[in-house]
C-alpha atoms as a PDB file:
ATOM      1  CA  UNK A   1      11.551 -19.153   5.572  1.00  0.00           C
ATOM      2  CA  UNK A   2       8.574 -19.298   8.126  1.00  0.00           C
ATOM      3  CA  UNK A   3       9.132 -16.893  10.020  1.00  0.00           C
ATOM      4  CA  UNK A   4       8.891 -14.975   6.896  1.00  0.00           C
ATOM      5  CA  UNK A   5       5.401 -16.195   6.143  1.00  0.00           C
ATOM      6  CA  UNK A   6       4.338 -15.196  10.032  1.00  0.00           C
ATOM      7  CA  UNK A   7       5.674 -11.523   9.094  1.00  0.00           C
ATOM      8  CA  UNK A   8       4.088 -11.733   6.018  1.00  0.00           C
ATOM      9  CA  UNK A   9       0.577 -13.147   7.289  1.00  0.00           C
ATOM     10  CA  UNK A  10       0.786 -10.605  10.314  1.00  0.00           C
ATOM     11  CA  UNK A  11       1.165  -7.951   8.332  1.00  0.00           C
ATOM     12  CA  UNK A  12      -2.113  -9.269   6.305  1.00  0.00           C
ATOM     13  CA  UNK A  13      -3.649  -9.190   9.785  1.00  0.00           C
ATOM     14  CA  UNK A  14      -2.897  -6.009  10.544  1.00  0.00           C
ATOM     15  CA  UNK A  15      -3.825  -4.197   7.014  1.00  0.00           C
ATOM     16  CA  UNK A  16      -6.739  -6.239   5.705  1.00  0.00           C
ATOM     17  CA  UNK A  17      -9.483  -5.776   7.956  1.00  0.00           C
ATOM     18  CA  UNK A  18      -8.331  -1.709   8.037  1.00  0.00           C
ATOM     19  CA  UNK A  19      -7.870  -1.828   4.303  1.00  0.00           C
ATOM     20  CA  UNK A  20     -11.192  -3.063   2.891  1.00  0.00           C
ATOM     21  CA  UNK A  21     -13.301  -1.296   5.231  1.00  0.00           C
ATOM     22  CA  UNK A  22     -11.801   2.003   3.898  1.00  0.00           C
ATOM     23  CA  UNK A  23     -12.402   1.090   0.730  1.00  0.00           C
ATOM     24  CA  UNK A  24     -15.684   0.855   1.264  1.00  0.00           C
ATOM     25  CA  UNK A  25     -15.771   4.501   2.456  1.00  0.00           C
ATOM     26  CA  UNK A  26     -13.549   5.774  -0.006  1.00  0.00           C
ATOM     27  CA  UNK A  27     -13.012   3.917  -3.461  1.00  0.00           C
ATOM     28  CA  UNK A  28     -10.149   5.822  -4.374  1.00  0.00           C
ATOM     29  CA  UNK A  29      -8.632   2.867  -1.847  1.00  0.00           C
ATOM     30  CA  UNK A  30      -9.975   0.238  -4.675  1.00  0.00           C
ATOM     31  CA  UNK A  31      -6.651   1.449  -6.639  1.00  0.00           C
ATOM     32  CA  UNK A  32      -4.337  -0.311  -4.241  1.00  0.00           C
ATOM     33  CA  UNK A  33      -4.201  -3.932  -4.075  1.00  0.00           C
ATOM     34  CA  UNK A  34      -2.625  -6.983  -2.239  1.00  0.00           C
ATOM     35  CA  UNK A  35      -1.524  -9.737  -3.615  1.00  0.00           C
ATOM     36  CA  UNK A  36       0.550 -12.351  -2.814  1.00  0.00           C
ATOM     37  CA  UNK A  37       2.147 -13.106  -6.211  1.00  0.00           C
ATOM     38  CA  UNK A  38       2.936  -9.169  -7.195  1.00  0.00           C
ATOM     39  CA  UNK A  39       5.834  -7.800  -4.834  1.00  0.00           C
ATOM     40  CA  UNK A  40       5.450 -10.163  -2.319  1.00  0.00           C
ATOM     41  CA  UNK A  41       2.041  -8.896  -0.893  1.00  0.00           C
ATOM     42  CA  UNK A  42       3.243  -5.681  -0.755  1.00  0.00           C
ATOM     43  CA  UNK A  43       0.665  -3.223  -1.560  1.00  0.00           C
ATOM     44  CA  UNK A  44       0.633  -2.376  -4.923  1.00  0.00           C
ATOM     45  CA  UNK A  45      -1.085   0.600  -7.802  1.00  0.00           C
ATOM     46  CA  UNK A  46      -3.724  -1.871  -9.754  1.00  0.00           C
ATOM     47  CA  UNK A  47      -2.073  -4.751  -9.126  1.00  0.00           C
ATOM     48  CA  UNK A  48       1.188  -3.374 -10.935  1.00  0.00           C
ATOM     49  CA  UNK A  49       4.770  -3.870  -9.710  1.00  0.00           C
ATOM     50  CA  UNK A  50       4.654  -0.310  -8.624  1.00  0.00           C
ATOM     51  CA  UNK A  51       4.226  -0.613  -4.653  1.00  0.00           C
ATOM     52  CA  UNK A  52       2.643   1.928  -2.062  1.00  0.00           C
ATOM     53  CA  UNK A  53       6.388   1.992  -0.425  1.00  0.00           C
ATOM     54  CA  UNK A  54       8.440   3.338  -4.182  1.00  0.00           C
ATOM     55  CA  UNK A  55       5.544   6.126  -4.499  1.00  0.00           C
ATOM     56  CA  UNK A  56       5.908   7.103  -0.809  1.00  0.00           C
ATOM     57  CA  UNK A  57      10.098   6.838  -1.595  1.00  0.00           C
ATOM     58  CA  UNK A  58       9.645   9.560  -4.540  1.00  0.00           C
ATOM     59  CA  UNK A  59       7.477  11.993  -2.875  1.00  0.00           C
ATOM     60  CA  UNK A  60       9.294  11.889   0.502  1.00  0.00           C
ATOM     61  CA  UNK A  61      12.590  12.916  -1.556  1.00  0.00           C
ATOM     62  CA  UNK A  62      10.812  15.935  -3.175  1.00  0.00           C
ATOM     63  CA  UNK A  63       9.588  14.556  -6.393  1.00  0.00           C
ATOM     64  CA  UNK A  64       6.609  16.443  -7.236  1.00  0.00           C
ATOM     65  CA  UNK A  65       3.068  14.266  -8.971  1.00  0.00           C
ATOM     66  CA  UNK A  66       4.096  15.124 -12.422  1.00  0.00           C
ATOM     67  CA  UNK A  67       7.515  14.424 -12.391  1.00  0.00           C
ATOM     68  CA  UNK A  68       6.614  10.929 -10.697  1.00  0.00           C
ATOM     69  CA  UNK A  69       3.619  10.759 -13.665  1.00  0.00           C
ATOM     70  CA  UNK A  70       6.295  11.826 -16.231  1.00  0.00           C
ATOM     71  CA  UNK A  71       9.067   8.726 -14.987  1.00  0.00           C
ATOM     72  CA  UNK A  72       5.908   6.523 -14.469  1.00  0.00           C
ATOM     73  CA  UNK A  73       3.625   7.291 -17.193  1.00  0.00           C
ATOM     74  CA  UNK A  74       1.602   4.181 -16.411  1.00  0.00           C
ATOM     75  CA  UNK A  75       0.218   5.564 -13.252  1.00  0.00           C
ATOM     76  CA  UNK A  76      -1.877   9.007 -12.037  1.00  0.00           C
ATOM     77  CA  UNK A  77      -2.377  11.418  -9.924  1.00  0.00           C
ATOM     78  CA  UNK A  78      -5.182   9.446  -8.565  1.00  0.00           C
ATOM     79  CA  UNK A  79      -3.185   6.581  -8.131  1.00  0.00           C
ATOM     80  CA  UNK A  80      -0.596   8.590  -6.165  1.00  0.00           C
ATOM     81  CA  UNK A  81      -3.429  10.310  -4.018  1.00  0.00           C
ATOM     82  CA  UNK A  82      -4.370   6.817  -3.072  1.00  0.00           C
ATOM     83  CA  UNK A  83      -0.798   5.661  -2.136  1.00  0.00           C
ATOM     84  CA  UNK A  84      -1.053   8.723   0.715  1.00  0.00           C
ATOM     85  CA  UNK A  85      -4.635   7.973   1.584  1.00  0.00           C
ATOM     86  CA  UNK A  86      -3.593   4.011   2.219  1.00  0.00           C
ATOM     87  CA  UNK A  87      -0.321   5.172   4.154  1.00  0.00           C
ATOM     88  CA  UNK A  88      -2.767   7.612   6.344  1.00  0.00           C
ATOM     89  CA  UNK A  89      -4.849   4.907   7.289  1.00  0.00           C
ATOM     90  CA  UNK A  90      -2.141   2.764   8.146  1.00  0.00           C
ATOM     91  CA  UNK A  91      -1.341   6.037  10.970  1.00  0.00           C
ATOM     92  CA  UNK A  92      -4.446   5.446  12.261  1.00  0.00           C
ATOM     93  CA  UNK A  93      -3.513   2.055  13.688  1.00  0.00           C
ATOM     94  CA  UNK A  94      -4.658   1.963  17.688  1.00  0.00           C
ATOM     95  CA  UNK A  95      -2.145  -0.874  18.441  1.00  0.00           C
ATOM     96  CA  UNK A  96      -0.021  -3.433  16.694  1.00  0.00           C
ATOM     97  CA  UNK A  97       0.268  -7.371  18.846  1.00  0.00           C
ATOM     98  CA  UNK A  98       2.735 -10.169  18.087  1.00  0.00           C
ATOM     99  CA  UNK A  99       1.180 -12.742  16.646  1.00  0.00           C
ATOM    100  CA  UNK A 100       2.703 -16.096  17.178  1.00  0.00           C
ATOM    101  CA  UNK A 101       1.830 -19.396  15.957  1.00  0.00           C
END
């Protein structure tokens, strides 16, 4: 179980500093949230049980905005826009360290 945590917490390390400074930029970013009791810290749409990773799963097999909209009516387009926005940022990583404690 720690060495769950450590992924966990490095992967907090690795997206948090990134994350909110985008937001900044772009608030279409303030539509994806973090938090440690929803998903497991996985990012999440409004701090829903619908993560970044199932939104990225239904486009990448071919699902188009409004069918995902129509199976999800909960969510938008916006929210999907910012799913591809946070996973474009995520690209833009320089370089990704071990952390150990």
């Amino acid at each position: 179980m720690k060495g769950k945590k450590l992924i966990q917490s490095s992967l907090y390390v690795l997206v948090l500093p990134l994350f909110y400074k985008s937001a900044i930029m772009n608030p279409i970013l303030n539509r994806i949230t973090i938090n440690p009791e929803i998903c497991h810290g996985k990012p999440s749409i409004r701090n829903t049980r619908y993560t970044v990773e199932l939104i990225l799963d239904l486009l990448s097999s071919g699902m188009t905005n409004s069918e995902i909209i129509a199976d999800y009516p909960a969510l938008n387009e916006k929210d999907i826009y910012a799913c591809l926005d946070f996973a474009a940022r995520l690209t833009k990583v320089k370089s990704i360290h071990k952390i150990v404690a």
